[in-house]
N, C-alpha and C. Protein backbone atom coordinates (compact mmCIF):
# COMPACT_ATOMS: atom_id res chain seq x y z
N UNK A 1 0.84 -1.18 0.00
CA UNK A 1 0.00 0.00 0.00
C UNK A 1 0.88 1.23 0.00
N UNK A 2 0.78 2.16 -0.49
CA UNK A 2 1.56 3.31 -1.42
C UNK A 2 0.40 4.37 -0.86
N UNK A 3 1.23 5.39 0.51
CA UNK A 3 0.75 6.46 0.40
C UNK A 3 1.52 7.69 0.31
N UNK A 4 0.80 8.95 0.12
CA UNK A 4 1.63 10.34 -0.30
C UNK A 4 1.60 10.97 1.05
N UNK A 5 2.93 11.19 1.35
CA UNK A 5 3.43 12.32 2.68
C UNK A 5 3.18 13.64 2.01
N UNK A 6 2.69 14.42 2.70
CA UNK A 6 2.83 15.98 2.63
C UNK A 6 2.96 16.93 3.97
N UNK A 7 3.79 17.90 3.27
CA UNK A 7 3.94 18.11 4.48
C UNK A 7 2.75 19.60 5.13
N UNK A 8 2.78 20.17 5.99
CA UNK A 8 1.85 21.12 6.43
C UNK A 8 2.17 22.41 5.33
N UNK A 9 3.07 22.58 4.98
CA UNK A 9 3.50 23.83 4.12
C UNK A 9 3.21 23.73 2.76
N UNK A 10 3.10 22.61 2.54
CA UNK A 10 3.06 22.39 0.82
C UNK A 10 1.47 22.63 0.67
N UNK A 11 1.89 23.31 -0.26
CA UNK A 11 0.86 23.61 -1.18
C UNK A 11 -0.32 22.81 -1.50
N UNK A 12 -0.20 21.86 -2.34
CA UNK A 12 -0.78 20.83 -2.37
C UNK A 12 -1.65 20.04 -1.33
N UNK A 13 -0.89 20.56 -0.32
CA UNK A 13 -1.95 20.08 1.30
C UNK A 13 -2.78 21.01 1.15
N UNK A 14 -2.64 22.47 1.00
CA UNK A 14 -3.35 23.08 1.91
C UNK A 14 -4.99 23.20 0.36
N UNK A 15 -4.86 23.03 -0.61
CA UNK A 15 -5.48 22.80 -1.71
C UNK A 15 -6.17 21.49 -1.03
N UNK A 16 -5.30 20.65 -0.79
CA UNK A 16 -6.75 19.16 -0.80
C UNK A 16 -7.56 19.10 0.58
N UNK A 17 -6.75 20.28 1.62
CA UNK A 17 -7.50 20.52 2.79
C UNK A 17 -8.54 21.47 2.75
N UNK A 18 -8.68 22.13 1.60
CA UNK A 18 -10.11 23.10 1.02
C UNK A 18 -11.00 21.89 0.22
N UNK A 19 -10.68 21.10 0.03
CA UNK A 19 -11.62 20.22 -0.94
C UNK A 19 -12.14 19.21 -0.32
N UNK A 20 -11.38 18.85 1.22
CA UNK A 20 -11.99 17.70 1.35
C UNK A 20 -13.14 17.48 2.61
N UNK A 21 -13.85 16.70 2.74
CA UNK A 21 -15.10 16.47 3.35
C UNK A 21 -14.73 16.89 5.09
N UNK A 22 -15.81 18.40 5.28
CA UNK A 22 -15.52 18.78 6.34
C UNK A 22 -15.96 17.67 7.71
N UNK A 23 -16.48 16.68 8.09
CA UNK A 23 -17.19 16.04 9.09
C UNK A 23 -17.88 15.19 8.88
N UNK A 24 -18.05 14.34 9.69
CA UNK A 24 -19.17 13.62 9.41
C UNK A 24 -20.18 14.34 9.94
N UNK A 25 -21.70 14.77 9.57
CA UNK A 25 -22.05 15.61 9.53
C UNK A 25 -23.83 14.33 10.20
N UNK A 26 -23.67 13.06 9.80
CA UNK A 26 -24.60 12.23 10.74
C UNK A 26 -24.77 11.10 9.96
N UNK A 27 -25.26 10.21 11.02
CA UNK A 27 -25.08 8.76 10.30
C UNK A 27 -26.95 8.48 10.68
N UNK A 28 -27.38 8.01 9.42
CA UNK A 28 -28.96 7.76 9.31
C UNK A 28 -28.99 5.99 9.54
N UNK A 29 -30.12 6.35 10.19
CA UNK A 29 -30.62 5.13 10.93
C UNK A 29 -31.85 5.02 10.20
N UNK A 30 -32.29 3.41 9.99
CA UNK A 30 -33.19 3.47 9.02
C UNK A 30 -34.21 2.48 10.07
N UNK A 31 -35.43 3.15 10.37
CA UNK A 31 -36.07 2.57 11.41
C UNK A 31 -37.53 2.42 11.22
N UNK A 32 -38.53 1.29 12.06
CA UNK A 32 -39.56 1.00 11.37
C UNK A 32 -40.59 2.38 11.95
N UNK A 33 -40.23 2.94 13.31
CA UNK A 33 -40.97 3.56 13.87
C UNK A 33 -40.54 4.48 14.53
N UNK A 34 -40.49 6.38 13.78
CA UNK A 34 -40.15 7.06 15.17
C UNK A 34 -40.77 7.04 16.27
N UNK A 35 -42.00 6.58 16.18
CA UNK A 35 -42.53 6.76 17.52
C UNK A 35 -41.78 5.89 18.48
N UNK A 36 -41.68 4.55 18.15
CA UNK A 36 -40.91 4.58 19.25
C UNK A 36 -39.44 4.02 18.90
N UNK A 37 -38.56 4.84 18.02
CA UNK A 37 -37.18 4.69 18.27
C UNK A 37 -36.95 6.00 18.87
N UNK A 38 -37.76 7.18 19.00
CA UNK A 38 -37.28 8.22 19.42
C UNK A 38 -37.05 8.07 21.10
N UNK A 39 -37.93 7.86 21.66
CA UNK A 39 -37.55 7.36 23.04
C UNK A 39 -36.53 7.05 23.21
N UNK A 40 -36.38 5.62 22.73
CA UNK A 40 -34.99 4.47 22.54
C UNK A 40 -33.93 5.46 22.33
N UNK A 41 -33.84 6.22 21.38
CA UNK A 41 -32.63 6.84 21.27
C UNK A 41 -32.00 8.28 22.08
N UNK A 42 -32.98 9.17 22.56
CA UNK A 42 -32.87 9.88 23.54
C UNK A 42 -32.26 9.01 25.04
N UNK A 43 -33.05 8.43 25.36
CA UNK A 43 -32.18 7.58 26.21
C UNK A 43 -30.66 6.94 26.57
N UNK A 44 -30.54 6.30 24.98
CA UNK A 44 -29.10 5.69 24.69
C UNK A 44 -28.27 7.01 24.43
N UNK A 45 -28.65 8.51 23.97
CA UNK A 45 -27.68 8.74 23.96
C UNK A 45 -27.96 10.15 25.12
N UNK A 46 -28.84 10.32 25.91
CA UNK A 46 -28.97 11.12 26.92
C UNK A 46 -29.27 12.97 26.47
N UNK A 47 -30.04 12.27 25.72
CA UNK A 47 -29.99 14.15 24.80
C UNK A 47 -31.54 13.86 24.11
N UNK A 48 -32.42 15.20 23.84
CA UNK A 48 -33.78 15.06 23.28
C UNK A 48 -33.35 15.26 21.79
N UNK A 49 -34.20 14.59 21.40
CA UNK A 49 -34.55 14.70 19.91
C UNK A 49 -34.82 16.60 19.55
N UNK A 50 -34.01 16.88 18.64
CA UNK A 50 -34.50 18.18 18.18
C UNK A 50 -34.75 18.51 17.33
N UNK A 51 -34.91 17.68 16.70
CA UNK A 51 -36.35 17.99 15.17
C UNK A 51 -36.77 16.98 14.65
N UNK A 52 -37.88 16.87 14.39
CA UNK A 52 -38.75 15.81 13.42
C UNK A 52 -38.84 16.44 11.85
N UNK A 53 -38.85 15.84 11.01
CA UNK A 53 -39.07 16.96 9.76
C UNK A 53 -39.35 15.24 8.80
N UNK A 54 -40.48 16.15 7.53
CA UNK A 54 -41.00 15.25 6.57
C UNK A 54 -40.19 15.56 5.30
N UNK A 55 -39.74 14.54 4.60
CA UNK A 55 -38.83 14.56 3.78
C UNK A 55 -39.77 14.05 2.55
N UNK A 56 -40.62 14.55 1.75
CA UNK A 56 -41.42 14.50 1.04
C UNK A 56 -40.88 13.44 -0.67
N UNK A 57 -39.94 14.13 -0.87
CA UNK A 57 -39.36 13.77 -2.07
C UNK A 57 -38.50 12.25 -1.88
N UNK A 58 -38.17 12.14 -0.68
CA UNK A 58 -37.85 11.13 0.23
C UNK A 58 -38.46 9.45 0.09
N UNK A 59 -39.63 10.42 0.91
CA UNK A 59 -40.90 9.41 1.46
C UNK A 59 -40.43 8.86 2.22
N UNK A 60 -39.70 10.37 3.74
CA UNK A 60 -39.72 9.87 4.76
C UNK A 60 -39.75 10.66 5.38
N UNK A 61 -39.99 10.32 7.07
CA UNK A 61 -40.02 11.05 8.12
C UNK A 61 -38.73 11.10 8.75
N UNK A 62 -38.01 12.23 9.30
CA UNK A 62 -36.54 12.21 9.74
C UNK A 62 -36.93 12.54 11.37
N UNK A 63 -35.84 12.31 12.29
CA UNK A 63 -35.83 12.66 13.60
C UNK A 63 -34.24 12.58 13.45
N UNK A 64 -33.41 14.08 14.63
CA UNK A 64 -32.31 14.29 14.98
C UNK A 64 -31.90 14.57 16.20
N UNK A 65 -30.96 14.16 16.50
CA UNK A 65 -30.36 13.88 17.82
C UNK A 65 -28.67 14.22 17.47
N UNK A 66 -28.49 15.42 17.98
CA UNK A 66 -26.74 15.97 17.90
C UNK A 66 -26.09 15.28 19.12
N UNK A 67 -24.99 14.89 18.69
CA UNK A 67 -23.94 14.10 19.59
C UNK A 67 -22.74 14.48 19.02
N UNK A 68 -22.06 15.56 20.26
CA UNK A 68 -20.88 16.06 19.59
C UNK A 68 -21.01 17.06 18.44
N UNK A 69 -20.13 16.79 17.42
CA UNK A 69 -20.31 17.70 16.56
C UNK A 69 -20.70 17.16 15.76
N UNK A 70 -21.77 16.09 15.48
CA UNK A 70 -22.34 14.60 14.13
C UNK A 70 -23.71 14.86 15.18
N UNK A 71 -24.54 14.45 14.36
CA UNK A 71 -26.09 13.93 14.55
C UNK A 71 -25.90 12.35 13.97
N UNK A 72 -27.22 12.04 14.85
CA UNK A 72 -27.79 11.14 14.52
C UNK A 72 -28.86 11.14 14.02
N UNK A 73 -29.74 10.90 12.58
CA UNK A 73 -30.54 11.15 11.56
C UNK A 73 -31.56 9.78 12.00
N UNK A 74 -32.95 9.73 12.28
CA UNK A 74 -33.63 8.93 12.73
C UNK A 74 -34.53 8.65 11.41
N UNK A 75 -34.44 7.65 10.76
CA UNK A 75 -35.06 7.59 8.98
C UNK A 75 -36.00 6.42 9.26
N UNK A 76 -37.38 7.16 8.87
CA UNK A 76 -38.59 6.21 8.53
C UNK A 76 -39.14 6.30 7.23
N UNK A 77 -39.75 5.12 6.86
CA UNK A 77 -40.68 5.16 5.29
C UNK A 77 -41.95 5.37 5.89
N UNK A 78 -42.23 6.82 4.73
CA UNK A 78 -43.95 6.92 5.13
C UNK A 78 -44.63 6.25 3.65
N UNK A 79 -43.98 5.90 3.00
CA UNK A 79 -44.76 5.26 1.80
C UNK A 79 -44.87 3.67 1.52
N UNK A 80 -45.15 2.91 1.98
CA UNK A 80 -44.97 1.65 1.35
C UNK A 80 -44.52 1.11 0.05
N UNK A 81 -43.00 0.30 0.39
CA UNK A 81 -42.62 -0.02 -0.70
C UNK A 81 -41.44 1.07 -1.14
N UNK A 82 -41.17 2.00 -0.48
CA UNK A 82 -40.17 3.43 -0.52
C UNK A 82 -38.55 3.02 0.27
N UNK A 83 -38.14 3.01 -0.21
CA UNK A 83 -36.66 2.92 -0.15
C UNK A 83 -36.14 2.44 1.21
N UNK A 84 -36.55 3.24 1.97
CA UNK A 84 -36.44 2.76 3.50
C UNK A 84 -37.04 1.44 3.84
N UNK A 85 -38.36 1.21 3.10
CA UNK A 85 -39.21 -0.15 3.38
C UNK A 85 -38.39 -1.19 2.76
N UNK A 86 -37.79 -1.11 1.60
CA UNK A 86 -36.85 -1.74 0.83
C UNK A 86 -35.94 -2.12 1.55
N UNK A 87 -35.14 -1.26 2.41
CA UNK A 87 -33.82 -1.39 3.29
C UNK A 87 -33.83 -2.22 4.26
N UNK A 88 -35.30 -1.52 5.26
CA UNK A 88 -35.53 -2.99 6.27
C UNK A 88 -35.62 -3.98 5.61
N UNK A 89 -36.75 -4.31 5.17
CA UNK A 89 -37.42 -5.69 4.39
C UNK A 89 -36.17 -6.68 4.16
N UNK A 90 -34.74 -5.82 3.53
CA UNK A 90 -33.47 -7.03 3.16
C UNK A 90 -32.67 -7.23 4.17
N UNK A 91 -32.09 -6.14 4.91
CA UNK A 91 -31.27 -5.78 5.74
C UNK A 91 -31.93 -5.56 7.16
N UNK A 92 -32.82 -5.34 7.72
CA UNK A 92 -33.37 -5.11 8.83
C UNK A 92 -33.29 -3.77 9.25
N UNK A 93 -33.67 -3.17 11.11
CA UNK A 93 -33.15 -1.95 10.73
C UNK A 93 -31.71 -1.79 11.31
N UNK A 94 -31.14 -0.66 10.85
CA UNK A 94 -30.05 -0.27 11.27
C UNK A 94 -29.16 0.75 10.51
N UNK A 95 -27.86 1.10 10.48
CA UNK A 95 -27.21 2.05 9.83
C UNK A 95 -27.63 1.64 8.27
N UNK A 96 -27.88 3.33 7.85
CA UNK A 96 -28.34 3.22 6.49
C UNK A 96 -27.34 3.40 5.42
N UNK A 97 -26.96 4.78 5.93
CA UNK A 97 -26.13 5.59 5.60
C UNK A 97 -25.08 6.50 6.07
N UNK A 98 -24.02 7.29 5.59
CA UNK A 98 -23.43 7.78 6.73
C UNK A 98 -23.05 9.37 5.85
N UNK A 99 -23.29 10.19 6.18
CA UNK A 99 -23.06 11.64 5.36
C UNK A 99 -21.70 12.72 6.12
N UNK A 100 -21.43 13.20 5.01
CA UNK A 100 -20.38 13.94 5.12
C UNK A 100 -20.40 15.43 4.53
N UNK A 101 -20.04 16.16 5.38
CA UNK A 101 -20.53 17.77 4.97
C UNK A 101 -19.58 18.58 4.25
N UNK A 102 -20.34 19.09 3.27
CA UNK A 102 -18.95 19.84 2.49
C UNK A 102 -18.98 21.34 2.06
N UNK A 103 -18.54 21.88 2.07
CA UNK A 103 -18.47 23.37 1.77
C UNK A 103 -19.31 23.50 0.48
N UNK A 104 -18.74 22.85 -0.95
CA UNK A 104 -18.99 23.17 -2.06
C UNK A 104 -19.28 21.85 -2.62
N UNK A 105 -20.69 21.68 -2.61
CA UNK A 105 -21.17 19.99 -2.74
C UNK A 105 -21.07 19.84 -4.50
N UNK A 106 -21.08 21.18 -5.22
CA UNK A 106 -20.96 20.73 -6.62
C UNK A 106 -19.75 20.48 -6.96
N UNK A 107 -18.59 21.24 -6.28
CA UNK A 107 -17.11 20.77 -6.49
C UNK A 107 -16.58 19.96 -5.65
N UNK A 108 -17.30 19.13 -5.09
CA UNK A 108 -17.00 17.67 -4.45
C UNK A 108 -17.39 16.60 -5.03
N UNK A 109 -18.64 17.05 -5.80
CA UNK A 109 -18.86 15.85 -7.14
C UNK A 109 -18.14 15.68 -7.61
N UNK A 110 -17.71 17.12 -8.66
CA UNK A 110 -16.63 16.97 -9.87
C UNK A 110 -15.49 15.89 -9.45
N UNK A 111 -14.94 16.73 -7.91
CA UNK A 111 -13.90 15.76 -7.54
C UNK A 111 -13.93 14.39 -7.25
N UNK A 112 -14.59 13.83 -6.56
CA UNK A 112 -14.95 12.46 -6.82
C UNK A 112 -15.35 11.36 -8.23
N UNK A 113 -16.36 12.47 -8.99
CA UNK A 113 -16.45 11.80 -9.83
C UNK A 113 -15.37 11.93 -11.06
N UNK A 114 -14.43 12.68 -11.33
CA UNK A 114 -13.27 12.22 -11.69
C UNK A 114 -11.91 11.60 -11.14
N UNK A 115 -12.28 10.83 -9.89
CA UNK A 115 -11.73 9.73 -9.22
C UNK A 115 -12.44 8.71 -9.50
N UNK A 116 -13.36 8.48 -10.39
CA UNK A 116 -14.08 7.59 -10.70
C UNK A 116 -15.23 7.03 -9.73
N UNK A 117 -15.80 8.04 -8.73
CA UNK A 117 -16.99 7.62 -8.16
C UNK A 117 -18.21 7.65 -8.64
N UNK A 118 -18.66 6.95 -8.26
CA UNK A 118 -20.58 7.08 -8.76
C UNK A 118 -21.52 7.19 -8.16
N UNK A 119 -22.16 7.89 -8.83
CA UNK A 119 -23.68 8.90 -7.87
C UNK A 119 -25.14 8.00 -8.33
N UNK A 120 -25.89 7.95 -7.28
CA UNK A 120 -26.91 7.52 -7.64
C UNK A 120 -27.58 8.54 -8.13
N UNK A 121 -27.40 10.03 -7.61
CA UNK A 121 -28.04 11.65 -8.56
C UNK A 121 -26.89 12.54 -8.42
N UNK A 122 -26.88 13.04 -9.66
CA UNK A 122 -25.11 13.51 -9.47
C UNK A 122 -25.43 15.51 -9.12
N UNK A 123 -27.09 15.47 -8.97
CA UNK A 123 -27.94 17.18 -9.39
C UNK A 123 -28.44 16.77 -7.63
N UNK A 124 -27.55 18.07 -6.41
CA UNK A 124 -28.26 18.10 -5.44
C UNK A 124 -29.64 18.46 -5.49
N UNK A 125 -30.24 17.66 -4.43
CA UNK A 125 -31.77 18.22 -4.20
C UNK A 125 -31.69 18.62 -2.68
N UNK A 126 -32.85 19.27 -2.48
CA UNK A 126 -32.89 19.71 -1.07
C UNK A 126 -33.45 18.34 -0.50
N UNK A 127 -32.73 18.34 1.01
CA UNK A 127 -32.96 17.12 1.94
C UNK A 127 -33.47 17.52 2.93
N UNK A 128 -33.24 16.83 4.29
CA UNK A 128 -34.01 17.68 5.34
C UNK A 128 -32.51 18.16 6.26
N UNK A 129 -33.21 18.88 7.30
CA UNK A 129 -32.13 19.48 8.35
C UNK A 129 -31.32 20.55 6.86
N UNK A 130 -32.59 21.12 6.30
CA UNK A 130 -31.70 22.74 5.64
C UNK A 130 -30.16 22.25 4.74
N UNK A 131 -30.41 20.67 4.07
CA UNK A 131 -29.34 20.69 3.41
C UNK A 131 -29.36 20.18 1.69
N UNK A 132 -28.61 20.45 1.16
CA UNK A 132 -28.58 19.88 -0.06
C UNK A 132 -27.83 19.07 -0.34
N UNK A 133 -28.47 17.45 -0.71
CA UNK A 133 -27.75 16.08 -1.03
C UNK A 133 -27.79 15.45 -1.64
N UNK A 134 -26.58 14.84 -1.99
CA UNK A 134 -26.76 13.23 -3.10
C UNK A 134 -26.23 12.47 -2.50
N UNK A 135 -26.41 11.41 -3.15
CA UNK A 135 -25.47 10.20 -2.69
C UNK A 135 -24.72 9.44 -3.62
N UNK A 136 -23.87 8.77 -3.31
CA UNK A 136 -22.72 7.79 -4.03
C UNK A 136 -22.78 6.46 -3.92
N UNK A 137 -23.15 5.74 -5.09
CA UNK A 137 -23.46 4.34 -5.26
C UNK A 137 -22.67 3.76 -4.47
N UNK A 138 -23.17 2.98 -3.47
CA UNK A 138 -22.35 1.51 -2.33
C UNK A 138 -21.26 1.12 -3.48
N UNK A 139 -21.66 0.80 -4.79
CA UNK A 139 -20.86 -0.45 -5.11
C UNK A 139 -19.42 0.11 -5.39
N UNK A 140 -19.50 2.15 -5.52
CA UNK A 140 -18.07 2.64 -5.47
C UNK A 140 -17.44 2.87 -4.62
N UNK A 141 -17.98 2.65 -3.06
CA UNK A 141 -17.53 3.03 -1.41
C UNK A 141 -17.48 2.02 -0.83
N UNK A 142 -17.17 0.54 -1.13
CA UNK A 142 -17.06 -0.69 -0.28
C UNK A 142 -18.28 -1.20 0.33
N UNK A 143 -19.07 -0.63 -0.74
CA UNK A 143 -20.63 -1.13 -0.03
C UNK A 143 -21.41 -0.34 1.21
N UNK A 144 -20.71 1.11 1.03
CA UNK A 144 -21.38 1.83 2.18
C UNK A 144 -22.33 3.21 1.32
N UNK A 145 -23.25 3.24 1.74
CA UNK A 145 -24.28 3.98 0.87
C UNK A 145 -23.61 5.27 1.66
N UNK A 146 -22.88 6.66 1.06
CA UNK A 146 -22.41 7.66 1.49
C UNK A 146 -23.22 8.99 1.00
N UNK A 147 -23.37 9.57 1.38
CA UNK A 147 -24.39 11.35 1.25
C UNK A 147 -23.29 12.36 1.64
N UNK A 148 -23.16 13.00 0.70
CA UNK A 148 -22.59 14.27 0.49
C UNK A 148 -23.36 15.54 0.88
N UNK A 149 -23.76 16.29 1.72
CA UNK A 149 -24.04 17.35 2.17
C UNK A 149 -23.65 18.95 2.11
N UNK A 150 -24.73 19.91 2.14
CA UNK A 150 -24.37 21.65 2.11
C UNK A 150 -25.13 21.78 2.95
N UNK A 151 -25.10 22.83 3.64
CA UNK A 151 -25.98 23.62 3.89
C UNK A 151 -26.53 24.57 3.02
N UNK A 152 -27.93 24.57 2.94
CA UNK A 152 -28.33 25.62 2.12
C UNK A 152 -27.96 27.17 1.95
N UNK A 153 -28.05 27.61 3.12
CA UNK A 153 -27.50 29.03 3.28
C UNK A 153 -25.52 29.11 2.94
N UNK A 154 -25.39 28.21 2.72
CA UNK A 154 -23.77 28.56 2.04
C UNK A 154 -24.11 27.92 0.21
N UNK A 155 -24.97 27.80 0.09
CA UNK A 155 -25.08 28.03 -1.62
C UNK A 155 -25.00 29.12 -2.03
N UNK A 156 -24.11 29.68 -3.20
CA UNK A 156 -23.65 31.09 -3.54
C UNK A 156 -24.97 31.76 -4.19
């Protein structure tokens, strides 16, 4: 395995340290019921839920819980047969996904996708929690379904 040293001064660092994925920004949980995973999870992690929000385009209901400087994204299907229902039904519930926040979500495409990654929508849409997202096909991330994130109010 072949990696590149750089050092703090070079150039080149401080360029791929503007480009690259500020945080994990929350890892979605794909669950049959907020009603009652919200309990469950306030508990486990000792903090209230602070927003519920309907993710329409989705066809789901979200619940969040900040831990640290990452949330935890509480993901239900309100549609039968909707992506989330899909997810349990094979996989059961549990981690769905895991997102990462970026300054400039259209020049984090470019960059990835001329590293040869692949998007399941390569055109952000608005998501919930005020952000704009896509995601990157599992089969180019080791099988981990990944979401790229903005905040809306830093779109130029």
């Amino acid at each position: 395995m072949n990696c590149t040293f750089i050092s703090l001064e070079d150039e080149v660092f401080t360029q791929f340290m503007n480009r690259i994925m500020q945080k994990i920004e929350h890892i979605g949980i794909a669950v049959n019921s907020l009603e009652k995973s919200i309990p469950l999870f306030e508990q486990l992690l000792g903090t209230l839920c602070y927003k519920t929000e309907c993710v329409t385009s989705e066809n789901v209901n979200t619940a969040f819980f900040k831990t640290g400087e990452s949330k935890i994204e509480l993901i239900e299907g309100i549609v039968e047969g909707s992506i989330i229902h899909q997810f349990i039904a094979k996989k059961g519930e549990g981690i769905h996904h895991i997102a990462f926040l970026t300054e400039n979500l259209e020049e984090e495409i470019k960059r990835l996708k001329s590293l040869g990654f692949e998007f399941i929508q390569e055109i952000p849409k608005k998501g919930a929690d005020n952000k704009l997202i896509c995601f990157l096909k599992p089969k180019s991330t080791n099988g981990i379904l990944v979401e790229l994130c903005q905040e809306i109010s830093n779109q130029g």
